[in-house]
Protein backbone atom coordinates (compact mmCIF):
# COMPACT_ATOMS: atom_id res chain seq x y z
CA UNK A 1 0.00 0.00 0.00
CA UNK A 2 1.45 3.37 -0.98
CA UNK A 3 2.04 5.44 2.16
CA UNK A 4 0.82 8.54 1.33
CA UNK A 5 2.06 10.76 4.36
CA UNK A 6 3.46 13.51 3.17
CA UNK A 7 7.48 14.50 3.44
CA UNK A 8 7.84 17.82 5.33
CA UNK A 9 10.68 20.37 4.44
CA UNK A 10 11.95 20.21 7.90
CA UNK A 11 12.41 15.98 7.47
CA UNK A 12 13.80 16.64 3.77
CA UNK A 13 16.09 19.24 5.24
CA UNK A 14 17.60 16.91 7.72
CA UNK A 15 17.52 13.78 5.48
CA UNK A 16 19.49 16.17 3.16
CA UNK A 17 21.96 17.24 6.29
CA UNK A 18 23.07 13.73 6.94
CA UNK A 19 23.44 12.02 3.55
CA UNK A 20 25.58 15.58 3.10
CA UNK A 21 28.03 14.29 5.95
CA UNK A 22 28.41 10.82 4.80
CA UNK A 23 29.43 12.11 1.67
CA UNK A 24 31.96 14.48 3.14
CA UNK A 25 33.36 11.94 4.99
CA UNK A 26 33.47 9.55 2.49
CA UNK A 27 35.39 11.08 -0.16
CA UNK A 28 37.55 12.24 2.52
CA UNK A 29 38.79 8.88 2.43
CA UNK A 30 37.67 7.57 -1.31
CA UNK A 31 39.32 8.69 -4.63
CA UNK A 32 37.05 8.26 -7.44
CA UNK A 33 34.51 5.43 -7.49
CA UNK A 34 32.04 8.15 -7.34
CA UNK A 35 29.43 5.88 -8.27
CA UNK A 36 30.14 3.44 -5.31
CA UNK A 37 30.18 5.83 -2.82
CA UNK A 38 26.65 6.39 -4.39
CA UNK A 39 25.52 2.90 -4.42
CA UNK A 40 26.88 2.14 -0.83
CA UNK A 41 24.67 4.97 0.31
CA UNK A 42 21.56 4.22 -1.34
CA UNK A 43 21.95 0.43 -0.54
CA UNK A 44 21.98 1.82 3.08
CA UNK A 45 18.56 3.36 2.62
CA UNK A 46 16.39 0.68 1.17
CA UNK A 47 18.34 -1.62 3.93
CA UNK A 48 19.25 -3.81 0.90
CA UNK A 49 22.36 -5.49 -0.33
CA UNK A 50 24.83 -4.99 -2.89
CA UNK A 51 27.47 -6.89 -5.38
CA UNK A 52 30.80 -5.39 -5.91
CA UNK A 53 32.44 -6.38 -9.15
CA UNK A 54 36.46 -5.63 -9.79
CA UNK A 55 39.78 -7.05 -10.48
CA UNK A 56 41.81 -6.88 -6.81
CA UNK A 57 43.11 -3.92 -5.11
CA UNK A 58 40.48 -1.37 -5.93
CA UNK A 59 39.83 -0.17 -2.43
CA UNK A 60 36.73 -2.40 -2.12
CA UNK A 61 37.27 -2.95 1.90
CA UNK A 62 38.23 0.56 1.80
CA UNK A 63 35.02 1.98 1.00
CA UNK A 64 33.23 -0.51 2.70
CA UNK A 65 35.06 0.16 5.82
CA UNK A 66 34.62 4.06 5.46
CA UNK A 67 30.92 3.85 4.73
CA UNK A 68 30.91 1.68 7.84
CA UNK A 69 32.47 4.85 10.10
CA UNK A 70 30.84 7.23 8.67
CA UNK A 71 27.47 6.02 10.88
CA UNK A 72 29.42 4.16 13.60
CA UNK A 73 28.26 0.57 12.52
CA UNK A 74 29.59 -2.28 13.48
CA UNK A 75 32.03 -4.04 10.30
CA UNK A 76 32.62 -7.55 9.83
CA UNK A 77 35.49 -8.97 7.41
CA UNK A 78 33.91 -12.54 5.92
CA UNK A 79 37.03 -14.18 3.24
CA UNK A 80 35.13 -16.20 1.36
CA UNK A 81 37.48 -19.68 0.66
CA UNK A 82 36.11 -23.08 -0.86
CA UNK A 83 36.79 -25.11 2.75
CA UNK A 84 34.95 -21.96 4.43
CA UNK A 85 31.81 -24.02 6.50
CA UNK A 86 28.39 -22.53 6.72
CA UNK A 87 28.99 -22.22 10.40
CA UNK A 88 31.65 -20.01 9.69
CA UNK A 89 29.98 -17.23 9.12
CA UNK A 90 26.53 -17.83 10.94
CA UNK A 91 27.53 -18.67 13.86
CA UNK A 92 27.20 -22.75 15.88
CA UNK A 93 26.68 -24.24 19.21
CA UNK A 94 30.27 -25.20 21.19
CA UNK A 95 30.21 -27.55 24.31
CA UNK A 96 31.14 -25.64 27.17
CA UNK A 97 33.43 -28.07 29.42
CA UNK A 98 32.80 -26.53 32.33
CA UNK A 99 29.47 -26.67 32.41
CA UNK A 100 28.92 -29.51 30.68
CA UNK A 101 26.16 -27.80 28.07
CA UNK A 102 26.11 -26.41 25.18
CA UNK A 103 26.48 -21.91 24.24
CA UNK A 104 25.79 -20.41 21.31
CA UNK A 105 28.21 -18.71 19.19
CA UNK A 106 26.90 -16.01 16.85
CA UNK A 107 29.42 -15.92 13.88
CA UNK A 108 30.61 -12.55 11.91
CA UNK A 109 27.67 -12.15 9.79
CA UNK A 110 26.27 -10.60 12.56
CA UNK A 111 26.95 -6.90 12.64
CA UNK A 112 25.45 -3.94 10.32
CA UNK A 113 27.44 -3.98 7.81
CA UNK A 114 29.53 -7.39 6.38
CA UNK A 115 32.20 -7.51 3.60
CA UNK A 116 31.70 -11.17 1.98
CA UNK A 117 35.15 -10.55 0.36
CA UNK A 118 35.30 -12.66 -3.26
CA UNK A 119 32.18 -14.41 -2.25
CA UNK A 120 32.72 -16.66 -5.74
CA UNK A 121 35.54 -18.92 -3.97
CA UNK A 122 32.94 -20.26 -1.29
CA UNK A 123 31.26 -23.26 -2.14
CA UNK A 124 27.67 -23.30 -3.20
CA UNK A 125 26.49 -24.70 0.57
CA UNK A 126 28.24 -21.62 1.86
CA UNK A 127 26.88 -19.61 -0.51
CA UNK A 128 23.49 -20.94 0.41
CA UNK A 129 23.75 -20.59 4.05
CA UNK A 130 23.44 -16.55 3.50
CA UNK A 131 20.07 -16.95 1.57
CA UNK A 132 18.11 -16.99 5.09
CA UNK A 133 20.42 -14.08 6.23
CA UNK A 134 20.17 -11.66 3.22
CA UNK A 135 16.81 -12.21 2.55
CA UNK A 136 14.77 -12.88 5.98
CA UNK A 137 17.90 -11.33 8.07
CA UNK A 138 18.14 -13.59 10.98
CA UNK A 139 19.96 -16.70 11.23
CA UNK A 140 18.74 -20.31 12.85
CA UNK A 141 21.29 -22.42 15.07
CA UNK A 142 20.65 -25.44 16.70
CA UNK A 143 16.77 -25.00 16.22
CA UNK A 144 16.88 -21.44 17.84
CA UNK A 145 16.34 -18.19 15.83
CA UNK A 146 18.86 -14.77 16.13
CA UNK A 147 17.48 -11.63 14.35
CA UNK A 148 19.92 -9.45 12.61
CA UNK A 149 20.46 -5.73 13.91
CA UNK A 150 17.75 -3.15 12.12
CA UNK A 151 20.44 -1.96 10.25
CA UNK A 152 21.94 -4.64 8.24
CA UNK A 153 23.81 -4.54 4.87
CA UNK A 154 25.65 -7.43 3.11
CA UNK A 155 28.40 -6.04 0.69
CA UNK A 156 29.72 -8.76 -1.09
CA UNK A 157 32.95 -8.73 -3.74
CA UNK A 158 34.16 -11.03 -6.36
CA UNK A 159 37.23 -11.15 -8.72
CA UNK A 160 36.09 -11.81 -12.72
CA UNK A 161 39.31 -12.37 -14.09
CA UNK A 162 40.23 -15.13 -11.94
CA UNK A 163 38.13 -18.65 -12.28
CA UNK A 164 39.95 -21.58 -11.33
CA UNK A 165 38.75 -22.20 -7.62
CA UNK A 166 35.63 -19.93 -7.74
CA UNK A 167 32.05 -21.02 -7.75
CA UNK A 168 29.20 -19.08 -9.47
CA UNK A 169 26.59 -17.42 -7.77
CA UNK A 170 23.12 -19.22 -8.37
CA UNK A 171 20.69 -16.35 -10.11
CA UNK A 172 18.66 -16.91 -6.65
CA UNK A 173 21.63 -15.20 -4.87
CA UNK A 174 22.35 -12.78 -7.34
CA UNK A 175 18.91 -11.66 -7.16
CA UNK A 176 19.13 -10.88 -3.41
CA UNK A 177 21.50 -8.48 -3.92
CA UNK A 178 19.81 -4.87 -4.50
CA UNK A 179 22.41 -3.60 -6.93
CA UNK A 180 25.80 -5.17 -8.64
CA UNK A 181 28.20 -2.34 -8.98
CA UNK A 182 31.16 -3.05 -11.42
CA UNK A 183 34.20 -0.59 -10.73
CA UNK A 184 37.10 0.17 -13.15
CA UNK A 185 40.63 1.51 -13.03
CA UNK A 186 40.81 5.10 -11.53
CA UNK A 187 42.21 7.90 -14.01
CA UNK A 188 46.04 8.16 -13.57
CA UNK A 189 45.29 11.85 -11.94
CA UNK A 190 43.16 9.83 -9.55
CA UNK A 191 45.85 7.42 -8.61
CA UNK A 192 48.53 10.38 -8.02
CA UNK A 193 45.80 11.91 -5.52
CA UNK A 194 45.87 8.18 -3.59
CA UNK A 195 48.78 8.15 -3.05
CA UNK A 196 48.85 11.84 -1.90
CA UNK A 197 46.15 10.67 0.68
CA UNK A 198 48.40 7.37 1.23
CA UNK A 199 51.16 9.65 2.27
CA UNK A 200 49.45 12.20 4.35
CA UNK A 201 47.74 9.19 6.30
CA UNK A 202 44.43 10.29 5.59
CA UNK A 203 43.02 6.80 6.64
CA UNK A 204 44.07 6.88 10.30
CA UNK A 205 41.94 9.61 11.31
CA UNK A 206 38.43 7.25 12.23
CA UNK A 207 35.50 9.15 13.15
CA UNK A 208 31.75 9.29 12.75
CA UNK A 209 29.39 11.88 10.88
CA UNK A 210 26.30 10.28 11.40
CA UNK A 211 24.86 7.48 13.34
CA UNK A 212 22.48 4.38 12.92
CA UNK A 213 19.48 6.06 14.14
CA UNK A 214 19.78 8.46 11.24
CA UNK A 215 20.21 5.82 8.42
CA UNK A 216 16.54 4.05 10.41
CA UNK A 217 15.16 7.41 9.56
CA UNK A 218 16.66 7.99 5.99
CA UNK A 219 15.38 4.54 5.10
CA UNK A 220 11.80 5.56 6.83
CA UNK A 221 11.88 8.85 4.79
CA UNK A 222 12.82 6.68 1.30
CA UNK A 223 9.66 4.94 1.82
CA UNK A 224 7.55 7.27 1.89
CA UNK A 225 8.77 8.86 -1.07
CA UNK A 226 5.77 9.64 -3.81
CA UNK A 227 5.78 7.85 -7.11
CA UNK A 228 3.24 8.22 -9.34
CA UNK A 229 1.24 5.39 -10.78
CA UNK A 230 2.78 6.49 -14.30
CA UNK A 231 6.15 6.01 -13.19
CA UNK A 232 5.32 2.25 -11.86
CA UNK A 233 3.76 1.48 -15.15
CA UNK A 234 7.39 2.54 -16.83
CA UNK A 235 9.08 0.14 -14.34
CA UNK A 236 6.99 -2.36 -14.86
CA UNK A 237 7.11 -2.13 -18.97
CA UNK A 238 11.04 -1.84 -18.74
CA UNK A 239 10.97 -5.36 -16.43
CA UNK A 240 9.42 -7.20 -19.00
CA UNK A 241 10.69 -5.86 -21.90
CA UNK A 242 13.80 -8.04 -20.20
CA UNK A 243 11.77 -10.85 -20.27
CA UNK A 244 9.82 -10.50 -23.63
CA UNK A 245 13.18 -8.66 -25.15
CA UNK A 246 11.99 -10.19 -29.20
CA UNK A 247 9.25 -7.61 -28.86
CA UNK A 248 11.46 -4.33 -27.75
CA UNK A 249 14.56 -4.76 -29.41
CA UNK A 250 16.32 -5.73 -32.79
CA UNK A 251 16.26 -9.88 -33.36
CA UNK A 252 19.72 -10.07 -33.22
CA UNK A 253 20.02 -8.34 -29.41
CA UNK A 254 16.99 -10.55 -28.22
CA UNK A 255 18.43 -14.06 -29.05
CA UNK A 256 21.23 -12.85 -26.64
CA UNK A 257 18.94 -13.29 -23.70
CA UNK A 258 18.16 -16.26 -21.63
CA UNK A 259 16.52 -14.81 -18.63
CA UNK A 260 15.00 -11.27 -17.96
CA UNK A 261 14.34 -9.67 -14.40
CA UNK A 262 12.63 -11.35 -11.53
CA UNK A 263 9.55 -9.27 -10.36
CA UNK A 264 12.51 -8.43 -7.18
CA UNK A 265 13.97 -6.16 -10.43
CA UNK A 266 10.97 -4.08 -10.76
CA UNK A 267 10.70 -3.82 -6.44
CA UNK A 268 14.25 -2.83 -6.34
CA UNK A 269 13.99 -0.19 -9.02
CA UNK A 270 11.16 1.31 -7.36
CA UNK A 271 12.78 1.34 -3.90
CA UNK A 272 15.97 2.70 -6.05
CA UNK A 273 14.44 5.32 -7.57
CA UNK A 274 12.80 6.56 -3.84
CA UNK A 275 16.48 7.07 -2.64
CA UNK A 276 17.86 8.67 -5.65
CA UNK A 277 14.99 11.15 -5.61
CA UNK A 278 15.43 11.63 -1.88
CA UNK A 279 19.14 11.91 -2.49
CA UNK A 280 18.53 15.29 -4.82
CA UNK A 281 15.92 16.99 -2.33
CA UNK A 282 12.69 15.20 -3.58
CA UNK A 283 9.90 13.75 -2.00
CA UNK A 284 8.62 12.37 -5.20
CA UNK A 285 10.24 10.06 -7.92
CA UNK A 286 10.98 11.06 -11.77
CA UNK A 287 11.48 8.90 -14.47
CA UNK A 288 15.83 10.19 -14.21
CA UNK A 289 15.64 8.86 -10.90
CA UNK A 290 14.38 5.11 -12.37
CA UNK A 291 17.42 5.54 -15.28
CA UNK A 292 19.90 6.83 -12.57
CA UNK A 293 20.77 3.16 -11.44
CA UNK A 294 18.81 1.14 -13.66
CA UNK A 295 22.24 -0.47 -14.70
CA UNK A 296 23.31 -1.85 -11.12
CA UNK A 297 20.01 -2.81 -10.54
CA UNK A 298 19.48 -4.94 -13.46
CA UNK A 299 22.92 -6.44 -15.18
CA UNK A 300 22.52 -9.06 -12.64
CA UNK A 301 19.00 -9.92 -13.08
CA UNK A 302 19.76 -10.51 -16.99
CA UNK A 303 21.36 -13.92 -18.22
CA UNK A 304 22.70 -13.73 -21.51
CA UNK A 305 23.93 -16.93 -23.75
CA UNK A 306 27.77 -18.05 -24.43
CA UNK A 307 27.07 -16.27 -28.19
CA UNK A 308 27.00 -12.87 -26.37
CA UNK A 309 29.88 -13.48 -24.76
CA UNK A 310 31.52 -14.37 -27.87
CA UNK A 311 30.74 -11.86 -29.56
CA UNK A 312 31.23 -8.87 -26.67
CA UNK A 313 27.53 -7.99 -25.75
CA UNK A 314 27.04 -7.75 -22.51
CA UNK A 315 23.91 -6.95 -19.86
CA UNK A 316 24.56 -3.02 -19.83
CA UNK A 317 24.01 -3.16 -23.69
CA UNK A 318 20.79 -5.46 -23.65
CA UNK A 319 19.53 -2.67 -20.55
CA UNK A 320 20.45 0.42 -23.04
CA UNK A 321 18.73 -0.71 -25.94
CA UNK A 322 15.57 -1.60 -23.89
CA UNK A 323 15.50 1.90 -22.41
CA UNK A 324 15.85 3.52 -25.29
CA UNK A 325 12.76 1.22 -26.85
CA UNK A 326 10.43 1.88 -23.94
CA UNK A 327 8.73 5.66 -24.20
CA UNK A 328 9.50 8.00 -21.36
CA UNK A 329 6.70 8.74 -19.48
C-alpha cells in the first residue's frame, strides 16, 4: 500500500543534512569510485544489499570500511574460501566443558554492515547458508532463531578475471543483492591523488558523521517517497521488456537473452528510484531517478547466452537498448 504521508521540508532538510556528511566523509577517504560511494549509500537506505564487481586492489574494503564509520556501525570482514563451512559465518553451538552444556556462538555475519570478500571462492552450501540471512535477516542455530540488527547490509565482492577455484553465484543469490556495482581503473590523476592521501595518512583519522538512528530514519523517509502510478507502469514495462526482449529490441540483441528480471527487479527499481529522488531533495520520484541506477540494478537480473559473450555484448548493452525502446513517461 502506498504510504501517502506527506514529506515535510523540515524531514527533507535533515535527510538532506546527513546524507551531506556521509558524503563528506566519504570522499575524505575515497578517490574516485564516485558511483560506489553512491551505491553504498543508497543500498543503506532501502536496507538492501549490494554486489561489488572488480579485479583486486580497488579499495573495495576501503570503502566498505569508510561507509561503515561514517554512521558508527559495526564491520565484519567474511574471506570467502572453498573449505569456508556454513557455520563459519553464521555462527554454531560449542560444548562448554565446564558446564557440561552447550552456548551459542553467533558468527561474523552478525553486525550492520559485512564484507563477503570474493564471495565466488565459497562453495555453493556456503553460498546458500546466506540466503536466510540476506533475505529474511536472521539466522537459525541449533533449532533457535537470532534476528539481525535493524540496520543490516551485506556487501559482497568477487574477482572476474580469476576462475579456477571460484564457484558461481546461483541467479537466486544474485537476485538478493539490490544492486551489482562493477568498478574500473581510476584515471592516472586519480591514482597520483591516492597516493597523496596514502602519504598524508588520511586513513588513520576514524570518526563518525552520522549514526544508525539516522540511516533508520533515511530509510523511513525513502519509503515514503511519492511515485506516481505512471512512473510504476514505466518500471513495470522496462521489467518485461527483459523478459519479452523479441518484442522491444532488434532480433539479433533478443536471441542474446536467456533470462530477464525477476519481479525483485521491478521492487528494487522502485525502492531505487525513492532514494535517488530523496538523495537530490525530492519527496517524489521522476522517471531520471528510475534511469539513474537502472544499470546496477538490473545487469545481474539478466542472463545472456555463451554467443553474447563471444561476440562482446554484454547486460549493460541489452539494458540500453531496452531503455531507449520503452517511451519515457
Amino acid at each position: 500500500m502506498q504510504n501517502n504521508t506527506v514529506i515535510s521540508e523540515a524531514e527533507l532538510q535533515k535527510a538532506i543534512q546527513i546524507t551531506d556528511k556521509i558524503n563528506t566523509y566519504y570522499y575524505e577517504k575515497m578517490v574516485g569510485q564516485r558511483h560506489l560511494g553512491t551505491d553504498l549509500l543508497v543500498a543503506m537506505m532501502v536496507n538492501g544489499h549490494i554486489l561489488i564487481e572488480s579485479v583486486p586492489g580497488l579499495a573495495k574494503t576501503t570503502a566498505a570500511k569508510t561507509m561503515t564509520e561514517a554512521v558508527a556501525g559495526q564491520f565484519s570482514r567474511i574471506q570467502c574460501t572453498p573449505d569456508l563451512l556454513p557455520s563459519d559465518i553464521i555462527g554454531t553451538q560449542v560444548l562448554n566443558y565446564q558446564t557440561n552444556k552447550f552456548e551459542t556462538k553467533l558468527g561474523p555475519v552478525h553486525a550492520n554492515f559485512v564484507l563477503l570478500d570474493e564471495i565466488n571462492r565459497s562453495s555453493a552450501k556456503t553460498q546458500s547458508a546466506m540466503l536466510e540471512v540476506m533475505q529474511e535477516h536472521q539466522t537459525t542455530i541449533g533449532g533457535e532463531v537470532f534476528a539481525m540488527p535493524e540496520v543490516f547490509m551485506v556487501i559482497a565482492t568477487q574477482n572476474p578475471i580469476e576462475q579456477e577455484g571460484t564457484y558461481l553465484l546461483a541467479e537466486a543469490q544474485l537476485d538478493r543483492f539490490i544492486m551489482k556495482t562493477v568498478l574500473d581503473y581510476p584515471t592516472q590523476a586519480e591514482e597520483i591523488e591516492v597516493l597523496n592521501r596514502i602519504e598524508k595518512d588520511v586513513f588513520s583519522n576514524v570518526y563518525s558523521v552520522a549514526t544508525l538512528d539516522d540511516i533508520l530514519y533515511l530509510q523511513e523517509l525513502t519509503k515514503r517517497v511519492y511515485m506516481d502510478d505512471s512512473i510504476k507502469d514505466y518500471i513495470v514495462r522496462i521489467v518485461d521488456a527483459t523478459r519479452h526482449p523479441a518484442k522491444f529490441i532488434p532480433k539479433e540483441l533478443a536471441e542474446y537473452v536467456t533470462i530477464g528480471s525477476s519481479i525483485r527487479g521491478a521492487i528494487c527499481l522502485m525502492e531505487v528510484a525513492k532514494a535517488i529522488a530523496l538523495l537530490n531533495g525530492r519527496d517524489y520520484v521522476t522517471p531520471d531517478d528510475v534511469k539513474a541506477h537502472i544499470y546496477p540494478v538490473l545487469r545481474h537480473r539478466i542472463a545472456l547466452n555463451f554467443a553474447a559473450v563471444a561476440d562482446g555484448v554484454n547486460e549493460d548493452k541489452i539494458i540500453e537498448t531496452i531503455l531507449g525502446a520503452i517511451p519515457t513517461p
